[in-house]
C-alpha atoms as a PDB file:
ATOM      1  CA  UNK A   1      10.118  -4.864  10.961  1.00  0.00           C
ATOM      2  CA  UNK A   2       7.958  -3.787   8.053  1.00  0.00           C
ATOM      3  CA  UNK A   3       5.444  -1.519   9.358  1.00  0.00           C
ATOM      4  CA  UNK A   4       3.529  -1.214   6.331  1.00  0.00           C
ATOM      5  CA  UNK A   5       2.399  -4.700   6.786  1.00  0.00           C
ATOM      6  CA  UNK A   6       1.672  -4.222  10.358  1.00  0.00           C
ATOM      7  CA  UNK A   7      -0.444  -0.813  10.289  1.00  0.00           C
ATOM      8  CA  UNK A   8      -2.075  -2.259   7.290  1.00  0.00           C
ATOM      9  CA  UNK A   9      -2.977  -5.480   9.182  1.00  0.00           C
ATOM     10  CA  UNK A  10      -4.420  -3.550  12.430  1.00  0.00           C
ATOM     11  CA  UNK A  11      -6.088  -1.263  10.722  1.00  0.00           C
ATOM     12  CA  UNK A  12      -7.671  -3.652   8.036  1.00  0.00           C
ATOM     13  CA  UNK A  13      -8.171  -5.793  11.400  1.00  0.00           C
ATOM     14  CA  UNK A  14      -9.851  -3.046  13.684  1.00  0.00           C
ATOM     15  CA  UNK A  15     -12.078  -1.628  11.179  1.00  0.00           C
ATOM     16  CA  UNK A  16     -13.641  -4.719  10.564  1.00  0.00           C
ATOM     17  CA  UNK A  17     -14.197  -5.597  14.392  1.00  0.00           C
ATOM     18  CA  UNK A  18     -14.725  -1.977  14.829  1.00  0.00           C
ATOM     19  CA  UNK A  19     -17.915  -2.286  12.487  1.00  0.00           C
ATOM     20  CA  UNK A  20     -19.090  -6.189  14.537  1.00  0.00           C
ATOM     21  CA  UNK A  21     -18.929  -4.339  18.319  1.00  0.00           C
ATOM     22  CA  UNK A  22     -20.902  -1.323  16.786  1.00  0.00           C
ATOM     23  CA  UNK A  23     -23.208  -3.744  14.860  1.00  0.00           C
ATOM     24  CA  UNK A  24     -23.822  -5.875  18.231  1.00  0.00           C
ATOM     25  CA  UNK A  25     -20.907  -7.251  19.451  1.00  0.00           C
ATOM     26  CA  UNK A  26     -18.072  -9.997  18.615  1.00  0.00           C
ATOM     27  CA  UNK A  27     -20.440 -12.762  19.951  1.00  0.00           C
ATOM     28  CA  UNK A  28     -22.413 -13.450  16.979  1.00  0.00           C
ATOM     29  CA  UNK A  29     -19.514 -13.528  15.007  1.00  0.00           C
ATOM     30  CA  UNK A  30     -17.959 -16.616  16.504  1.00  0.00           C
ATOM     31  CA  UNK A  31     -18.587 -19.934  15.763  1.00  0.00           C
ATOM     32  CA  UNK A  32     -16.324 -22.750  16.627  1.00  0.00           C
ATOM     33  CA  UNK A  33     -17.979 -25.342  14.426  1.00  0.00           C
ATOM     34  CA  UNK A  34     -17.286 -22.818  11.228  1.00  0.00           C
ATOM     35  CA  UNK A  35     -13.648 -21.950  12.221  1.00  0.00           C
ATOM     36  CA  UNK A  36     -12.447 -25.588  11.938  1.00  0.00           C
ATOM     37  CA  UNK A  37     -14.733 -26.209   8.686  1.00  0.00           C
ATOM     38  CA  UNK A  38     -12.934 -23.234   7.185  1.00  0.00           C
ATOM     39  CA  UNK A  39      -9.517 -23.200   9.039  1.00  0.00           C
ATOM     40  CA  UNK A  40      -8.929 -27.223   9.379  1.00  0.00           C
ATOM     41  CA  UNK A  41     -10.644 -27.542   5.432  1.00  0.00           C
ATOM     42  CA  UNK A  42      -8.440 -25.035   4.068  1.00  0.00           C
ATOM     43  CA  UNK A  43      -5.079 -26.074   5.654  1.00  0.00           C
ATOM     44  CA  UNK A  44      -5.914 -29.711   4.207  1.00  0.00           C
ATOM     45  CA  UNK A  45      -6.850 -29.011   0.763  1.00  0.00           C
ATOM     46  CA  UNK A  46      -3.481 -26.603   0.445  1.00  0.00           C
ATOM     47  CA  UNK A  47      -1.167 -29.282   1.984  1.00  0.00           C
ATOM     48  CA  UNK A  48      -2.856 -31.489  -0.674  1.00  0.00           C
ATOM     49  CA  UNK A  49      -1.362 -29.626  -3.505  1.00  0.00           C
ATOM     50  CA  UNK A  50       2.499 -29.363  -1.920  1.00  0.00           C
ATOM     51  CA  UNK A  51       5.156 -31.651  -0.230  1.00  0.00           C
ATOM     52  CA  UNK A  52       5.059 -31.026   4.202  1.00  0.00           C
ATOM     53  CA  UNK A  53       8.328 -29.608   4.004  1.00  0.00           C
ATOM     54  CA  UNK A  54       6.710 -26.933   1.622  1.00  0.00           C
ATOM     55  CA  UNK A  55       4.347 -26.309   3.431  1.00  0.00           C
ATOM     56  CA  UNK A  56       5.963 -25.629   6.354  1.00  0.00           C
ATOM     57  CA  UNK A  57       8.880 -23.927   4.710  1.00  0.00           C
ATOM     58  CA  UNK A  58       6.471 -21.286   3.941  1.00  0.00           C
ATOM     59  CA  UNK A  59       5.546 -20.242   7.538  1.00  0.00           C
ATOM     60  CA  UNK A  60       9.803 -19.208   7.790  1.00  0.00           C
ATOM     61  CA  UNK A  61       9.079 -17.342   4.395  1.00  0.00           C
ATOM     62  CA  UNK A  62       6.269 -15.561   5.307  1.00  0.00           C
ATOM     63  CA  UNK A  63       8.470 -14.195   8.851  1.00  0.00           C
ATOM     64  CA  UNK A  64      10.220 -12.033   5.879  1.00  0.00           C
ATOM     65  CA  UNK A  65       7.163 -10.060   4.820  1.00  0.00           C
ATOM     66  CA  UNK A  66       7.163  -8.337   9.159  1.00  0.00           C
ATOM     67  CA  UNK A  67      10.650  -9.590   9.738  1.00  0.00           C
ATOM     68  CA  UNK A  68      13.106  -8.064   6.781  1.00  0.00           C
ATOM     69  CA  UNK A  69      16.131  -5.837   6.437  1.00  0.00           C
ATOM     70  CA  UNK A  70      17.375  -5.184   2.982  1.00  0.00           C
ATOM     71  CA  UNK A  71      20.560  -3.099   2.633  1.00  0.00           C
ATOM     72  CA  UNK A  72      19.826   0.319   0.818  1.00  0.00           C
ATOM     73  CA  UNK A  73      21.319   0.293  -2.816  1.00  0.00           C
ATOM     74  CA  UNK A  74      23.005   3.831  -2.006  1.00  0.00           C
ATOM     75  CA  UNK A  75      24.603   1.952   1.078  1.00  0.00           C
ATOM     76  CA  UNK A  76      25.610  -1.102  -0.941  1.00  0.00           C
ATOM     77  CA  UNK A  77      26.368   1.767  -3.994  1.00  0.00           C
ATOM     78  CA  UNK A  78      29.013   3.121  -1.616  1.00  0.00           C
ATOM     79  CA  UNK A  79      30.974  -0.011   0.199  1.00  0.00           C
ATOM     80  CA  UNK A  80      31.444  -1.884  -3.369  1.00  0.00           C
ATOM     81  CA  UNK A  81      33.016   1.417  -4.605  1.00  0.00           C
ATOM     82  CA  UNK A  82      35.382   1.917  -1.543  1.00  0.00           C
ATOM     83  CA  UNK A  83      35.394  -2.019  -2.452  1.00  0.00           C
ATOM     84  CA  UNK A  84      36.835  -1.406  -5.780  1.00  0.00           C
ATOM     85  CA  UNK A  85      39.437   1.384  -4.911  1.00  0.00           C
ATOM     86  CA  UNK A  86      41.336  -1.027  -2.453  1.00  0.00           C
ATOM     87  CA  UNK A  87      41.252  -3.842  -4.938  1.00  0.00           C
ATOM     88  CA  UNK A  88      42.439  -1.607  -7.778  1.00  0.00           C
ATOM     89  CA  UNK A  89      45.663  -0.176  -5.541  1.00  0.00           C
ATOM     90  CA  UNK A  90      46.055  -3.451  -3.228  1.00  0.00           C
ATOM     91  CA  UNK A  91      44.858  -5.881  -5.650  1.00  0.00           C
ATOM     92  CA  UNK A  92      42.235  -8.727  -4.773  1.00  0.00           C
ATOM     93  CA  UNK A  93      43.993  -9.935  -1.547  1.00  0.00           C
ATOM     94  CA  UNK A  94      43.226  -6.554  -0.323  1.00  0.00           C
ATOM     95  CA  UNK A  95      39.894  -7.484   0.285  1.00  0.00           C
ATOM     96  CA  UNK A  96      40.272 -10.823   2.140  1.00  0.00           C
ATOM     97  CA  UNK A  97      38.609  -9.856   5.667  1.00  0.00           C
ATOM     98  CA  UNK A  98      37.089  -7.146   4.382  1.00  0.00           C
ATOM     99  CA  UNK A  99      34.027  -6.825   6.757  1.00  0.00           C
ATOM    100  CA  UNK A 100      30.322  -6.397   5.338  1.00  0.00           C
ATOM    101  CA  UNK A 101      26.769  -7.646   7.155  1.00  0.00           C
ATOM    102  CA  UNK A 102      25.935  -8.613   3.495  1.00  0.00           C
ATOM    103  CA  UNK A 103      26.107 -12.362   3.397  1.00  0.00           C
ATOM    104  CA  UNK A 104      25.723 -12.198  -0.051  1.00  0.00           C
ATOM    105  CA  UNK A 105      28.384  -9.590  -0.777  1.00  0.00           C
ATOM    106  CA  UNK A 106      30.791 -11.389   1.816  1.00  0.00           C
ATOM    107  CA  UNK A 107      30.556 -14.538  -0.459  1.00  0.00           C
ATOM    108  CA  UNK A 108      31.444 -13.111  -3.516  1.00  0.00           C
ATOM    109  CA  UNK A 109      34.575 -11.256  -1.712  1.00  0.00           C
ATOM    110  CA  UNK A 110      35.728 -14.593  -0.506  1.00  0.00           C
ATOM    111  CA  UNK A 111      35.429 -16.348  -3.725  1.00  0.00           C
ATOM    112  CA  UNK A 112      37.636 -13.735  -5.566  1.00  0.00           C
ATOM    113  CA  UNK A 113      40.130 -14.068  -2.913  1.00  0.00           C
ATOM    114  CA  UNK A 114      40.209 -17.669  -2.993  1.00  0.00           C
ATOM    115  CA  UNK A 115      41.285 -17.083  -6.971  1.00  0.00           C
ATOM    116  CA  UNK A 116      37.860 -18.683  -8.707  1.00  0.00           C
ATOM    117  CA  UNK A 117      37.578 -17.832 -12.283  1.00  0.00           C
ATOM    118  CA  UNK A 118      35.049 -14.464 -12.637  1.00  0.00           C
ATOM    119  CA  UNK A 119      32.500 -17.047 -14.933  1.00  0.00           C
ATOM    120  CA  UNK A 120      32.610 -19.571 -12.193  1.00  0.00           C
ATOM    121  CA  UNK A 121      31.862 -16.676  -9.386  1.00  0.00           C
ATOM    122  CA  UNK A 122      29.355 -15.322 -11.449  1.00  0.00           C
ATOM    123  CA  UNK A 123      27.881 -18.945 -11.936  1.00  0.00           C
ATOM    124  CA  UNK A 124      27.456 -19.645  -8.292  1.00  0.00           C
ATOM    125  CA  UNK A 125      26.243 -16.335  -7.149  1.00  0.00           C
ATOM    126  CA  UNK A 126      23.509 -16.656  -9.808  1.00  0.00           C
ATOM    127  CA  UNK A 127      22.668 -20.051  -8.514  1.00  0.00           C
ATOM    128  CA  UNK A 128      22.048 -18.719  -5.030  1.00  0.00           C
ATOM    129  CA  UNK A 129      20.278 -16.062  -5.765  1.00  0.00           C
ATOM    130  CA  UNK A 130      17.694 -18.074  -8.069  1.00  0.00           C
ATOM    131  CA  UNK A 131      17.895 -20.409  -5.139  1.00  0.00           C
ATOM    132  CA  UNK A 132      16.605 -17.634  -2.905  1.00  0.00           C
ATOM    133  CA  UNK A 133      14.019 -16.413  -5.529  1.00  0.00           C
ATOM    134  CA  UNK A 134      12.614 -20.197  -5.668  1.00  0.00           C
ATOM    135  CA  UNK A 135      12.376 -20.231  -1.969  1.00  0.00           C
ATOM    136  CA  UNK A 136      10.070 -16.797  -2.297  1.00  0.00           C
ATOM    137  CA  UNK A 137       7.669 -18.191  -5.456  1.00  0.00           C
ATOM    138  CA  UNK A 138       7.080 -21.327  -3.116  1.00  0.00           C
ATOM    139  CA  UNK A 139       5.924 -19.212  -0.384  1.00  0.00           C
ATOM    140  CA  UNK A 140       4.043 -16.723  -2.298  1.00  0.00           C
ATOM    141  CA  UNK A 141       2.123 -19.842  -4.576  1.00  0.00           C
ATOM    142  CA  UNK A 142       1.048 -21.531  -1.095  1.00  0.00           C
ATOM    143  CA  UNK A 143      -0.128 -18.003   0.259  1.00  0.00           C
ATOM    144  CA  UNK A 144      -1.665 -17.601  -3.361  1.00  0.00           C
ATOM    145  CA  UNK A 145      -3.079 -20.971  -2.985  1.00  0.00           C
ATOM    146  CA  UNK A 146      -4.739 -20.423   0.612  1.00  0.00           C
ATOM    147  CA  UNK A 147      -6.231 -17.577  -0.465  1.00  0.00           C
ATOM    148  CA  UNK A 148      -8.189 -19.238  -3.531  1.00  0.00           C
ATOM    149  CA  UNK A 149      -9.253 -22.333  -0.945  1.00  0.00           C
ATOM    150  CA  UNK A 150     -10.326 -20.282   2.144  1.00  0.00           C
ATOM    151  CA  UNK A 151     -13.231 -18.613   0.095  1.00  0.00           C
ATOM    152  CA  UNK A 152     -14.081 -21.994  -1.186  1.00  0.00           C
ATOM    153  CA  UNK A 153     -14.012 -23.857   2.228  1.00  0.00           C
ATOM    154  CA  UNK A 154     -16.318 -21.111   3.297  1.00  0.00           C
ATOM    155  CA  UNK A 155     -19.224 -21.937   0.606  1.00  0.00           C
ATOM    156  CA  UNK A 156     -18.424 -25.224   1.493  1.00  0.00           C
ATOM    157  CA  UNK A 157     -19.638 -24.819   4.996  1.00  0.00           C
ATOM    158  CA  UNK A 158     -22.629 -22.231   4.134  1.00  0.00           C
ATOM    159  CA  UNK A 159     -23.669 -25.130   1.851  1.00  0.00           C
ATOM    160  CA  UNK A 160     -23.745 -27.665   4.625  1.00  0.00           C
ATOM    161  CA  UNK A 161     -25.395 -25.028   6.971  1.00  0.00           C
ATOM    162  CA  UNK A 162     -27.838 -24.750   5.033  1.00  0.00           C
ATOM    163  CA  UNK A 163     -28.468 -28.533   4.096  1.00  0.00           C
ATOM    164  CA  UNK A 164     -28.910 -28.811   7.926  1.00  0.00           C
ATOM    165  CA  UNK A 165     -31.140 -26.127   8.151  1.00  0.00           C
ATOM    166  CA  UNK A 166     -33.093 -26.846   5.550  1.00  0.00           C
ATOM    167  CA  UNK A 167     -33.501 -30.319   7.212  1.00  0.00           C
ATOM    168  CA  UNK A 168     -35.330 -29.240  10.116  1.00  0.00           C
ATOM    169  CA  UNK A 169     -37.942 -26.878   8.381  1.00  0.00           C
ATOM    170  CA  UNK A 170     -40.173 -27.585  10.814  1.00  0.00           C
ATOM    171  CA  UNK A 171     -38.950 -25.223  13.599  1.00  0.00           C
ATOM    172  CA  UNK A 172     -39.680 -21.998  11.961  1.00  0.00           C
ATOM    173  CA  UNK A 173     -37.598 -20.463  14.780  1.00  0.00           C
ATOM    174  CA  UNK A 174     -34.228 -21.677  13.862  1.00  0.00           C
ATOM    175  CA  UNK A 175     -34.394 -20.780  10.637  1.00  0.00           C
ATOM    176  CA  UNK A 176     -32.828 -17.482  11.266  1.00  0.00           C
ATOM    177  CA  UNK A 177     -30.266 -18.398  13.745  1.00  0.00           C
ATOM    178  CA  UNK A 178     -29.449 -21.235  11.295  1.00  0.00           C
ATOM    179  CA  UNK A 179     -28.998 -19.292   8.379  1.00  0.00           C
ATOM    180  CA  UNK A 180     -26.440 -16.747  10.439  1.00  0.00           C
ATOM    181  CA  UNK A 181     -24.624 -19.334  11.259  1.00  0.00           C
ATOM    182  CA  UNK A 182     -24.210 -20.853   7.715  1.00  0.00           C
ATOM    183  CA  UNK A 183     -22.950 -17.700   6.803  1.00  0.00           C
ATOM    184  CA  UNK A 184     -20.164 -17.194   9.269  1.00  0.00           C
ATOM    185  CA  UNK A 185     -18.175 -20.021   7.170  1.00  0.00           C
ATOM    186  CA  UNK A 186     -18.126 -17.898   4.055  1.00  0.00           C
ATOM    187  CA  UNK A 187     -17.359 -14.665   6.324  1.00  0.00           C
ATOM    188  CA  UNK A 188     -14.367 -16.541   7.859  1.00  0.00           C
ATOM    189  CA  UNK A 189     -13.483 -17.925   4.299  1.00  0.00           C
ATOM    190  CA  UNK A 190     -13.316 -14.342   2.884  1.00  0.00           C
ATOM    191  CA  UNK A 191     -11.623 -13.145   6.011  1.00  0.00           C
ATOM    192  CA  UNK A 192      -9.142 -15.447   5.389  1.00  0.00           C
ATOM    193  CA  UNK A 193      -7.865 -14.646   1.596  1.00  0.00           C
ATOM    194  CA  UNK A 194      -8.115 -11.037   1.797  1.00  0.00           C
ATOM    195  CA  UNK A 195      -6.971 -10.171   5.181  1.00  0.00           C
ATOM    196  CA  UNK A 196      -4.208 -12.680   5.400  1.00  0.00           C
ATOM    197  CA  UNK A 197      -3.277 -14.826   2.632  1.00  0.00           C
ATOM    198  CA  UNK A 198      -3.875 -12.895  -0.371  1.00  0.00           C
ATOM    199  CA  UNK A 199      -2.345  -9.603   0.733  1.00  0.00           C
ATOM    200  CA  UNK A 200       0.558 -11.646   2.332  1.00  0.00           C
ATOM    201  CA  UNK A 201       1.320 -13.393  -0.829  1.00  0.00           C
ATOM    202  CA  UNK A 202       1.871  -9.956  -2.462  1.00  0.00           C
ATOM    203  CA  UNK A 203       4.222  -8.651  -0.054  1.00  0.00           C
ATOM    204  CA  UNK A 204       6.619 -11.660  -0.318  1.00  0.00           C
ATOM    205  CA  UNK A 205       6.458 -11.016  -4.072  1.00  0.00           C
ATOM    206  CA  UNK A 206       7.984  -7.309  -3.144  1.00  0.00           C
ATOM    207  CA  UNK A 207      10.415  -8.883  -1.023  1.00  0.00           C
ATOM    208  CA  UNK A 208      11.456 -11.438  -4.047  1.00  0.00           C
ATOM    209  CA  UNK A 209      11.805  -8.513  -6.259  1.00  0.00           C
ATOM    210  CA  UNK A 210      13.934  -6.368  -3.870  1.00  0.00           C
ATOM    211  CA  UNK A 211      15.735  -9.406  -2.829  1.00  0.00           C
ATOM    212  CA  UNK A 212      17.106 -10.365  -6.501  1.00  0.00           C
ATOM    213  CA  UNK A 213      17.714  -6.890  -7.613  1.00  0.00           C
ATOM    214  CA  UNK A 214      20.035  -6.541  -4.538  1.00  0.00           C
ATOM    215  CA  UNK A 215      21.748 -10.049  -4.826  1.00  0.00           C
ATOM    216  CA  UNK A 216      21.786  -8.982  -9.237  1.00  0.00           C
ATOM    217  CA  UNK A 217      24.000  -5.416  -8.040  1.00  0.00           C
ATOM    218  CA  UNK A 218      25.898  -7.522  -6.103  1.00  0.00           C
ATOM    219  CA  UNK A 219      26.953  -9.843  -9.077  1.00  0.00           C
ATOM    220  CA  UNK A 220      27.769  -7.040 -11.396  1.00  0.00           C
ATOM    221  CA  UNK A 221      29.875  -5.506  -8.491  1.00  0.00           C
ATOM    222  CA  UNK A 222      31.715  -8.313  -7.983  1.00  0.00           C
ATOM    223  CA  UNK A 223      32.014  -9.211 -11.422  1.00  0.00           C
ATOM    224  CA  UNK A 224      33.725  -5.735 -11.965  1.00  0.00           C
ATOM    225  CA  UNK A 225      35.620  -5.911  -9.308  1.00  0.00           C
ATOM    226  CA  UNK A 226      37.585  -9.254 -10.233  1.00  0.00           C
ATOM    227  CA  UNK A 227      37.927  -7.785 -13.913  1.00  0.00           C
ATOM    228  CA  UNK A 228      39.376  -4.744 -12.743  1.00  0.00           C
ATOM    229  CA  UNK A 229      36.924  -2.266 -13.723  1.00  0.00           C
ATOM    230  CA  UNK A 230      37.582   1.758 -13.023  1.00  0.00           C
ATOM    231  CA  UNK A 231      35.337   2.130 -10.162  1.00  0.00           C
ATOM    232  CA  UNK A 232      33.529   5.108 -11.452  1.00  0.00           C
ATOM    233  CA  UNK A 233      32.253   2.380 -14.014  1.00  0.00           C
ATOM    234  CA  UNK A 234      30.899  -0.185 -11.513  1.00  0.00           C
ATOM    235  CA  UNK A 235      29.367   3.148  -9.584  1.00  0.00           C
ATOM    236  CA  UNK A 236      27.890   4.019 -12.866  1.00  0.00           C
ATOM    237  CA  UNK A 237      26.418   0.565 -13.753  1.00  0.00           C
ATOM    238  CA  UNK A 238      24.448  -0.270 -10.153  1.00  0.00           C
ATOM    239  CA  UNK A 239      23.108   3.006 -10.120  1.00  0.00           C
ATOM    240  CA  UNK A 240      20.786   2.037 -13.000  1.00  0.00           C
ATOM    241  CA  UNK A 241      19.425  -0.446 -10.327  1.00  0.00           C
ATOM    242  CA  UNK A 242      18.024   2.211  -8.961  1.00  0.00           C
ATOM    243  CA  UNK A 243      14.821   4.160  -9.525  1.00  0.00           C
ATOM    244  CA  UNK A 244      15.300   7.213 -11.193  1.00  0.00           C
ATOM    245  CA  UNK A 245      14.368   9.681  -8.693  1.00  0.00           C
ATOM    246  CA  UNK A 246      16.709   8.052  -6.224  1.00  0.00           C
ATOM    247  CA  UNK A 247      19.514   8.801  -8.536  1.00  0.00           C
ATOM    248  CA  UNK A 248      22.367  12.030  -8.484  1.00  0.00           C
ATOM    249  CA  UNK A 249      19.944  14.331 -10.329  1.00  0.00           C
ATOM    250  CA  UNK A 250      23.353  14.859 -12.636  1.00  0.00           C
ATOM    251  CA  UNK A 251      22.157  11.501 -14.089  1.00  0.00           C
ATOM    252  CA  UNK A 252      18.478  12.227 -14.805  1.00  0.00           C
END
């Protein structure tokens, strides 16, 4: 679990109904009339713009910005070397069972073994992996995409609020109570985009980043490994995946 997002999200979450109990309570705050102009609006106009199965593809994608394990490029660093000594003594059927919890990394093993050409390996690795990427962008533009229509939904609302409001003119009284409630639609709206959607479309971005340069050290290992590359060479090659102060300091 990524507790980044989670802290973030509590504590982004508490302040702000820290600030409503200490201002008066949660009560004034909720209005159910506002929650489905803003909620029910916004879901609409974003399922408008993309296909259903987009739509809900993206609730799976979003799981990966509280639900993600990436393997550690020093970990991954480490098995494709070991990976590379066998195959270099034992040759490529040396590998064939070879155990990893990389899917990714299994795949490529297998199609060595199986005797594919190192283009046409290289080939369909890439194609997963941009495969994967395209799954991520889709994701992160509908998260993107509710966060530009939840603010707008929320004028929306204020705007009918306050046509009804402005409608009964005569009742001094309601004026004020009115005028709150107008207002709650553009608080939800705002609520919304930048303390969901907007800050969860830039978290799947990381994980699209980290995600492809894992899957791209995996295609130059394996691409090394079927062309029989020293394994001090691949070693030397992923390492410049990493960041520099995550290097062997002999390389800085």
């Amino acid at each position: 679990m990524d507790l980044a997002t989670l802290i973030g999200f509590v504590l982004a979450v508490g302040i702000i109904l820290a600030a409503m109990v200490m201002g008066g309570g949660i009560a004034p705050f909720i209005d159910i009339p506002s929650l489905l102009v803003v909620g029910g609006g916004t879901i609409g106009a974003v399922m408008m713009n993309f296909t259903l199965g987009q739509f809900l593809g993206a609730i799976k994608v979003a799981l990966k910005a509280l639900m993600f394990k990436i393997d550690k490029p020093e970990e991954l660093i480490e098995q494709v070397v070991e990976m590379a000594n066998e195959a270099r003594t034992g040759g490529l059927l040396a590998l064939e069972g070879k155990e990893t919890e990389n899917d990714f990394l299994a795949k490529g093993i297998q199609l060595m073994v199986d005797g594919h050409e190192p283009q046409v390996v290289r080939q369909t690795l890439k194609a997963e992996m941009n495969q994967a990427a395209e799954r991520h962008e889709s994701g992160i533009t509908i998260f993107t995409t509710i966060g530009d229509m939840a603010p707008a939904m929320g004028m929306i609302g204020t705007l009918v609020g306050l046509v009804l409001m402005l409608g009964n003119m005569s009742d001094p009284a309601s004026i004020g109570p009115s005028m709150a409630v107008a207002l709650l639609t553009t608080l939800y709206g705002a609520l919304i985009a930048n303390v969901f959607a907007i800050p969860l479309a830039g978290k799947l971005s990381l994980r699209k980043d980290e995600e492809v340069m894992i899957k791209s050290m995996i295609i130059d290992a394996v691409t090394g490994i079927q062309e029989g590359r020293n394994p001090r060479v691949i070693e030397e090659l992923l390492r410049t995946y990493q960041h520099g102060s995550k290097r062997p300091k002999d390389e800085d």
